[in-house]
C-alpha atoms as a PDB file:
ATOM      1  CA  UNK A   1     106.381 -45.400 -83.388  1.00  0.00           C
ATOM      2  CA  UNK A   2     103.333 -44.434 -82.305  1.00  0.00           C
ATOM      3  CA  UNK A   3      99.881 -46.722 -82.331  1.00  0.00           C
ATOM      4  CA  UNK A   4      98.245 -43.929 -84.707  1.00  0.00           C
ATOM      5  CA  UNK A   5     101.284 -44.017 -86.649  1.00  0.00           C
ATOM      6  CA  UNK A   6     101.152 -47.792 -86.666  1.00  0.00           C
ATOM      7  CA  UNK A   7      97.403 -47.490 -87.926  1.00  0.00           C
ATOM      8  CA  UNK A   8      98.599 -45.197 -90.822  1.00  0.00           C
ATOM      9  CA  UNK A   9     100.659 -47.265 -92.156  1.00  0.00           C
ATOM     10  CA  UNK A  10      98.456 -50.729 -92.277  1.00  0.00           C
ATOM     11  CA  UNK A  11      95.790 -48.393 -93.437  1.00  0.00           C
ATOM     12  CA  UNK A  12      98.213 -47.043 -96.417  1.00  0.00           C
ATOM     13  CA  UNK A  13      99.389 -50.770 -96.837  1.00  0.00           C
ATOM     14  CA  UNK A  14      97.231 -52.014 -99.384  1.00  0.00           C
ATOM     15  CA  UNK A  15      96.525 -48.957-101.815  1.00  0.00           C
ATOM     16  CA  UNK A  16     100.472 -49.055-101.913  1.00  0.00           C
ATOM     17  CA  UNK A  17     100.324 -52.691-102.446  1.00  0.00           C
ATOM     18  CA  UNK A  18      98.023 -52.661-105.347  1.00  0.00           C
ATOM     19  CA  UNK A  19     100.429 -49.744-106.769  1.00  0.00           C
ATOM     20  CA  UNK A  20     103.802 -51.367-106.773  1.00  0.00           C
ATOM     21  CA  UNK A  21     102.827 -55.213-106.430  1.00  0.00           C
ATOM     22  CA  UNK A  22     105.855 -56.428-108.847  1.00  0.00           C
ATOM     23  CA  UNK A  23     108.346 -54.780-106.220  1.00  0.00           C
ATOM     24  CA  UNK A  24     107.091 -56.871-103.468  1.00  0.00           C
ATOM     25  CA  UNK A  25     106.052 -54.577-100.536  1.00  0.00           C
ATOM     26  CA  UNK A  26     105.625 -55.428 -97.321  1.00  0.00           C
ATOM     27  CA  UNK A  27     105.579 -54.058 -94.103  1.00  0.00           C
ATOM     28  CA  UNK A  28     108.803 -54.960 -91.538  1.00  0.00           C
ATOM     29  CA  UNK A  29     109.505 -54.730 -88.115  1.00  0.00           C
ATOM     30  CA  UNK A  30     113.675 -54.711 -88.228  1.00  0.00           C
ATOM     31  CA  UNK A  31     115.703 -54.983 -84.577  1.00  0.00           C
ATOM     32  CA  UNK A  32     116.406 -52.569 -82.451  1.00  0.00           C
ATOM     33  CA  UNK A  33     119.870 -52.180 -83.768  1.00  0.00           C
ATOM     34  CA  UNK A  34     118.851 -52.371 -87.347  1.00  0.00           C
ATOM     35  CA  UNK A  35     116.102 -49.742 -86.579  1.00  0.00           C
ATOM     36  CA  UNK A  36     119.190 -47.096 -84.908  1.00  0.00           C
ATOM     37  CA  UNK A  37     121.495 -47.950 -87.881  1.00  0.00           C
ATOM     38  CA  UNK A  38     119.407 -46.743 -90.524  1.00  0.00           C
ATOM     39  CA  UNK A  39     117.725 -44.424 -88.655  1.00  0.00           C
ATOM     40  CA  UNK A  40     113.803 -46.058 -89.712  1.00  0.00           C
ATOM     41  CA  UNK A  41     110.654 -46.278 -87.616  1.00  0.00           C
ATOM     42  CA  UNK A  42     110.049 -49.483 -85.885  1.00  0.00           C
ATOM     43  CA  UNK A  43     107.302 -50.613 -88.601  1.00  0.00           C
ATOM     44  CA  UNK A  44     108.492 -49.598 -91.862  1.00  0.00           C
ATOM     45  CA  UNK A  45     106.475 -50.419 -95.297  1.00  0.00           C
ATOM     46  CA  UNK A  46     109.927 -51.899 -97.324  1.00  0.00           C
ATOM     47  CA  UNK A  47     110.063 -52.750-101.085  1.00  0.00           C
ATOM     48  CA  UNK A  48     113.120 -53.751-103.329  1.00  0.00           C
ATOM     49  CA  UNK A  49     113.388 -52.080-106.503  1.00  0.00           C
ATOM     50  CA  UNK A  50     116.042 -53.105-108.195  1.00  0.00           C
ATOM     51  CA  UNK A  51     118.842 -56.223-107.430  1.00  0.00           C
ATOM     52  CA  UNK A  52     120.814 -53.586-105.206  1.00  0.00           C
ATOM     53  CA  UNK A  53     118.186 -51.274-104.024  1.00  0.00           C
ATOM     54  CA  UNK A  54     115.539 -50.835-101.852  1.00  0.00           C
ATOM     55  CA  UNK A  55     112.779 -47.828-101.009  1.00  0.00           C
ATOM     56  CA  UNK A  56     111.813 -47.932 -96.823  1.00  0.00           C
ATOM     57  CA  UNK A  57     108.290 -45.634 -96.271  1.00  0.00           C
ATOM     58  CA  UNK A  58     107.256 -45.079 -92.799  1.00  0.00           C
ATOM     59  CA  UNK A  59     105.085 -41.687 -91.371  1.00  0.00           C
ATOM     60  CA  UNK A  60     106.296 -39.656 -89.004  1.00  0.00           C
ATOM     61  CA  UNK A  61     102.807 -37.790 -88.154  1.00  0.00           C
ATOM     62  CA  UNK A  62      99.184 -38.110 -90.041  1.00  0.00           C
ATOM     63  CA  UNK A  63     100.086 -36.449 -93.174  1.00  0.00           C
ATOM     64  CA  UNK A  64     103.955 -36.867 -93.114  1.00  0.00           C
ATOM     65  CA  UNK A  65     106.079 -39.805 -94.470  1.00  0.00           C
ATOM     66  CA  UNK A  66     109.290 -39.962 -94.566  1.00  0.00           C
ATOM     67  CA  UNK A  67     111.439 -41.906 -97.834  1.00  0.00           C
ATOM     68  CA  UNK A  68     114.626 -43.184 -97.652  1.00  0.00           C
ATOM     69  CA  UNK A  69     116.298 -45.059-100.184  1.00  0.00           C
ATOM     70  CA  UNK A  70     119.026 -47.666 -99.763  1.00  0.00           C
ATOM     71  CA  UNK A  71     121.650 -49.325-102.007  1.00  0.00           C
ATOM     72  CA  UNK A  72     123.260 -53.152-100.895  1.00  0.00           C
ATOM     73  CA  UNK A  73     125.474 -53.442-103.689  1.00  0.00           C
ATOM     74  CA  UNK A  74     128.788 -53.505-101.254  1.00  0.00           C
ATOM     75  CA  UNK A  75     127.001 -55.986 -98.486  1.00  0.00           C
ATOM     76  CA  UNK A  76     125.253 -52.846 -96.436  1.00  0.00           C
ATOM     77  CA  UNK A  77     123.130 -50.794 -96.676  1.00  0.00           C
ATOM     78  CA  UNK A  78     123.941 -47.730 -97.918  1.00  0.00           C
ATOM     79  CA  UNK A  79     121.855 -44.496 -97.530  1.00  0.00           C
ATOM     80  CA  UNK A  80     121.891 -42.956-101.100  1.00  0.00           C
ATOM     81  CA  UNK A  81     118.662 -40.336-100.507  1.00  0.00           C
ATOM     82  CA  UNK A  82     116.370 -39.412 -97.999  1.00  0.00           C
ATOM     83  CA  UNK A  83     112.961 -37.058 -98.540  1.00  0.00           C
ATOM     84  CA  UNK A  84     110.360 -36.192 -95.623  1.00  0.00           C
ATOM     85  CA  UNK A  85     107.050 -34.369 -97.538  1.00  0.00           C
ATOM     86  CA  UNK A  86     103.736 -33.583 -96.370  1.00  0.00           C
ATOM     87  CA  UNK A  87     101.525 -36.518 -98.444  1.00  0.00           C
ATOM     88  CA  UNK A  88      98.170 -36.908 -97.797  1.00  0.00           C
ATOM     89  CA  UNK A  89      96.825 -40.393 -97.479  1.00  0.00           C
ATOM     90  CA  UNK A  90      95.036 -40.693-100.834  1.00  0.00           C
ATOM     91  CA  UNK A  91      98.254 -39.493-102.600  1.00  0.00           C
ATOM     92  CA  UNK A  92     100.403 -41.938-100.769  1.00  0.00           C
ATOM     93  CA  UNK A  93     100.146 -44.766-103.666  1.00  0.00           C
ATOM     94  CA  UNK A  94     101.120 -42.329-106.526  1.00  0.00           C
ATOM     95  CA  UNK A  95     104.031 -40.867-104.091  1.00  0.00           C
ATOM     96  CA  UNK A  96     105.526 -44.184-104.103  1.00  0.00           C
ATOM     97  CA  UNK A  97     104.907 -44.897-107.734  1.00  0.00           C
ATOM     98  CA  UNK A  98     107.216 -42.058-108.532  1.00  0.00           C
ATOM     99  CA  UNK A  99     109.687 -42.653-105.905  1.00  0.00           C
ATOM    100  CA  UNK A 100     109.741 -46.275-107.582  1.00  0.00           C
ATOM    101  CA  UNK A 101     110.230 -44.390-110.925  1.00  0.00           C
ATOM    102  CA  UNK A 102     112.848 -42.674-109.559  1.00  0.00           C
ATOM    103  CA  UNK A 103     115.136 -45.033-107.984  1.00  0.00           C
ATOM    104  CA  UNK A 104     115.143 -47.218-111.943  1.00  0.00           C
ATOM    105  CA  UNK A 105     115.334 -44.133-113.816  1.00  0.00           C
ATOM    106  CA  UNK A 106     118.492 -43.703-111.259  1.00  0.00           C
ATOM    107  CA  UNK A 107     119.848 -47.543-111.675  1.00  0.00           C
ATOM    108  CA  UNK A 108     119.361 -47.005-115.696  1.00  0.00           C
ATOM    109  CA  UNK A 109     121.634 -44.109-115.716  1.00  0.00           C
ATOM    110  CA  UNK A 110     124.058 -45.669-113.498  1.00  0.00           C
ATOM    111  CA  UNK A 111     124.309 -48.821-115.606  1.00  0.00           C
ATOM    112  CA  UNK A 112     124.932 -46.870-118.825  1.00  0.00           C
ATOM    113  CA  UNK A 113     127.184 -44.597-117.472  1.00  0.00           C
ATOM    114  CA  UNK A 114     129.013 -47.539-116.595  1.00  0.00           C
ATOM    115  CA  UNK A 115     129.113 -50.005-119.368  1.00  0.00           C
ATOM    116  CA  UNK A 116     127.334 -52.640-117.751  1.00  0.00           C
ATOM    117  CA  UNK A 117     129.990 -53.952-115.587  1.00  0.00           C
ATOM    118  CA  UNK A 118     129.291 -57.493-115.708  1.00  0.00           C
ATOM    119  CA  UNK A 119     125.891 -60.084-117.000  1.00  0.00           C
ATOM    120  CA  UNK A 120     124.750 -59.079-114.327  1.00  0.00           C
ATOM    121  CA  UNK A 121     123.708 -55.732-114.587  1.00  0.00           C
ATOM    122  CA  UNK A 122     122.956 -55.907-118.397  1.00  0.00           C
ATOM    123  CA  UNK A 123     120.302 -58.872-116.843  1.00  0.00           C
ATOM    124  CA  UNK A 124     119.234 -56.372-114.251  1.00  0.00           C
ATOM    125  CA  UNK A 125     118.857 -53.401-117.105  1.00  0.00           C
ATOM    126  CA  UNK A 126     116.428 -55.865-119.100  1.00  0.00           C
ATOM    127  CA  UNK A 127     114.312 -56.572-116.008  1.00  0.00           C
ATOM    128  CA  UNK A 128     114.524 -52.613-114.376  1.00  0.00           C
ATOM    129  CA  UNK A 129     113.049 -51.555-118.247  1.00  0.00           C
ATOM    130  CA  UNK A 130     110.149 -53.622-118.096  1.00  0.00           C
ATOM    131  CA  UNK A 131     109.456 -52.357-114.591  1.00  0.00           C
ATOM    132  CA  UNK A 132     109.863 -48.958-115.476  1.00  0.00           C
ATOM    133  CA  UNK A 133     107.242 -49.308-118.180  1.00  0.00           C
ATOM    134  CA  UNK A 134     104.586 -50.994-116.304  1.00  0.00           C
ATOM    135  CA  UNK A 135     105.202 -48.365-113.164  1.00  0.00           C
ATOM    136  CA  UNK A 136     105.413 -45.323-115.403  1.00  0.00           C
ATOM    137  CA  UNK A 137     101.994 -46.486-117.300  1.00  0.00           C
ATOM    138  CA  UNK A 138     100.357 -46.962-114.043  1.00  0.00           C
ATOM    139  CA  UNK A 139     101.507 -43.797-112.376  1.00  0.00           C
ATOM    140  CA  UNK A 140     100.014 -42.328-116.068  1.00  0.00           C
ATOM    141  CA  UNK A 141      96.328 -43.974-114.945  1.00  0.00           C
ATOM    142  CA  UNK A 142      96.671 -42.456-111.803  1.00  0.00           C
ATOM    143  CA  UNK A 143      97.589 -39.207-112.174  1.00  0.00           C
ATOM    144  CA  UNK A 144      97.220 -36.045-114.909  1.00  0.00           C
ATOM    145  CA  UNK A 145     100.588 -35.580-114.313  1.00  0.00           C
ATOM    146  CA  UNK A 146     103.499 -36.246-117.084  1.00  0.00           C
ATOM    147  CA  UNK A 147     105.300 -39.945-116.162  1.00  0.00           C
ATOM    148  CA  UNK A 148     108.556 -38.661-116.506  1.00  0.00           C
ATOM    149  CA  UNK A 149     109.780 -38.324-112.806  1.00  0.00           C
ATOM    150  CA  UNK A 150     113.289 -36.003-112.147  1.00  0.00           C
ATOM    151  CA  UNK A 151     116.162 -38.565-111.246  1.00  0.00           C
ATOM    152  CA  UNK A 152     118.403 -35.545-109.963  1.00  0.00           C
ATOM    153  CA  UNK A 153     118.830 -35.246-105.873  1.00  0.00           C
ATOM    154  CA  UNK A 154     117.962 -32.282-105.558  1.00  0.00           C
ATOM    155  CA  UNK A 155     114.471 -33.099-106.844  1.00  0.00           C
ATOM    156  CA  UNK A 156     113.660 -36.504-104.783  1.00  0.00           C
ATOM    157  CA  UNK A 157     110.051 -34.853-104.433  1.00  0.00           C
ATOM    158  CA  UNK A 158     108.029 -37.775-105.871  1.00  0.00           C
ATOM    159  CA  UNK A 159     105.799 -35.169-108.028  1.00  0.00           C
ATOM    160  CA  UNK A 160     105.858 -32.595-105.320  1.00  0.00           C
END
């Protein structure tokens, strides 16, 4: 990573903090070896969303960041979805608000489709809904758009 790329992100760091404080973001500098296996920058902005799940944002040039998303559930990471766009640095905070929206509205599904497979997950549901509602209503503040974000791969564009 670049020192201009480096900038970006500590410059992006607190707009995107004030947008998705409950998930806990913060910024990470992971191993060498942790940085090759999942393929992130060397300074990554990292947030959980979720008990299983978690949303790495780094930029790849001025006005493109690159998403991945990541599941733990079986003990490593696991790349579920990946989305390089062109974001410009004001838009940043709502990009990651829907991403955020995205991943529960993902988890949600998953956990219905499946029953609830243990306590667990029906705990996890409870906590993901009130999330959901708090992100959703803030990403409604923010932006004209309609708070319903697309769940389906195909459109992991965070309102693009």
């Amino acid at each position: 990573m670049s020192a201009s790329q480096r900038r970006l992100l500590e410059k992006v760091a607190t707009p995107i903090f004030d947008a998705i404080p409950e998930l806990s973001p913060r910024i990470i500098e992971p191993s060498k070896e942790k940085q090759k296996a999942l393929s992130i920058a060397d300074s990554t902005l990292l947030f959980q969303v979720g008990a299983y799940r978690a949303i790495a944002i780094y930029p790849v040039d001025r006005d493109t960041w690159n998403a991945k998303e990541f599941d733990s559930e079986s003990g490593a990471l696991t790349l579920l979805r990946e989305k390089t766009s062109a974001v410009a640095l004001d838009a940043l905070p709502v990009w990651v608000l829907a991403a955020s929206i995205s991943s529960i509205d993902d988890q949600l599904a998953a956990y219905k489709a499946t029953g609830f497979p243990s306590p667990a997950h029906e705990a996890s549901a409870a906590t993901l809904g009130r999330q959901l509602a708090v992100l959703r209503q803030r990403l409604n503040s923010r932006t004209r758009q309609a708070a319903i974000v697309s769940t389906d791969d195909d459109d992991f564009d965070y309102l693009g």
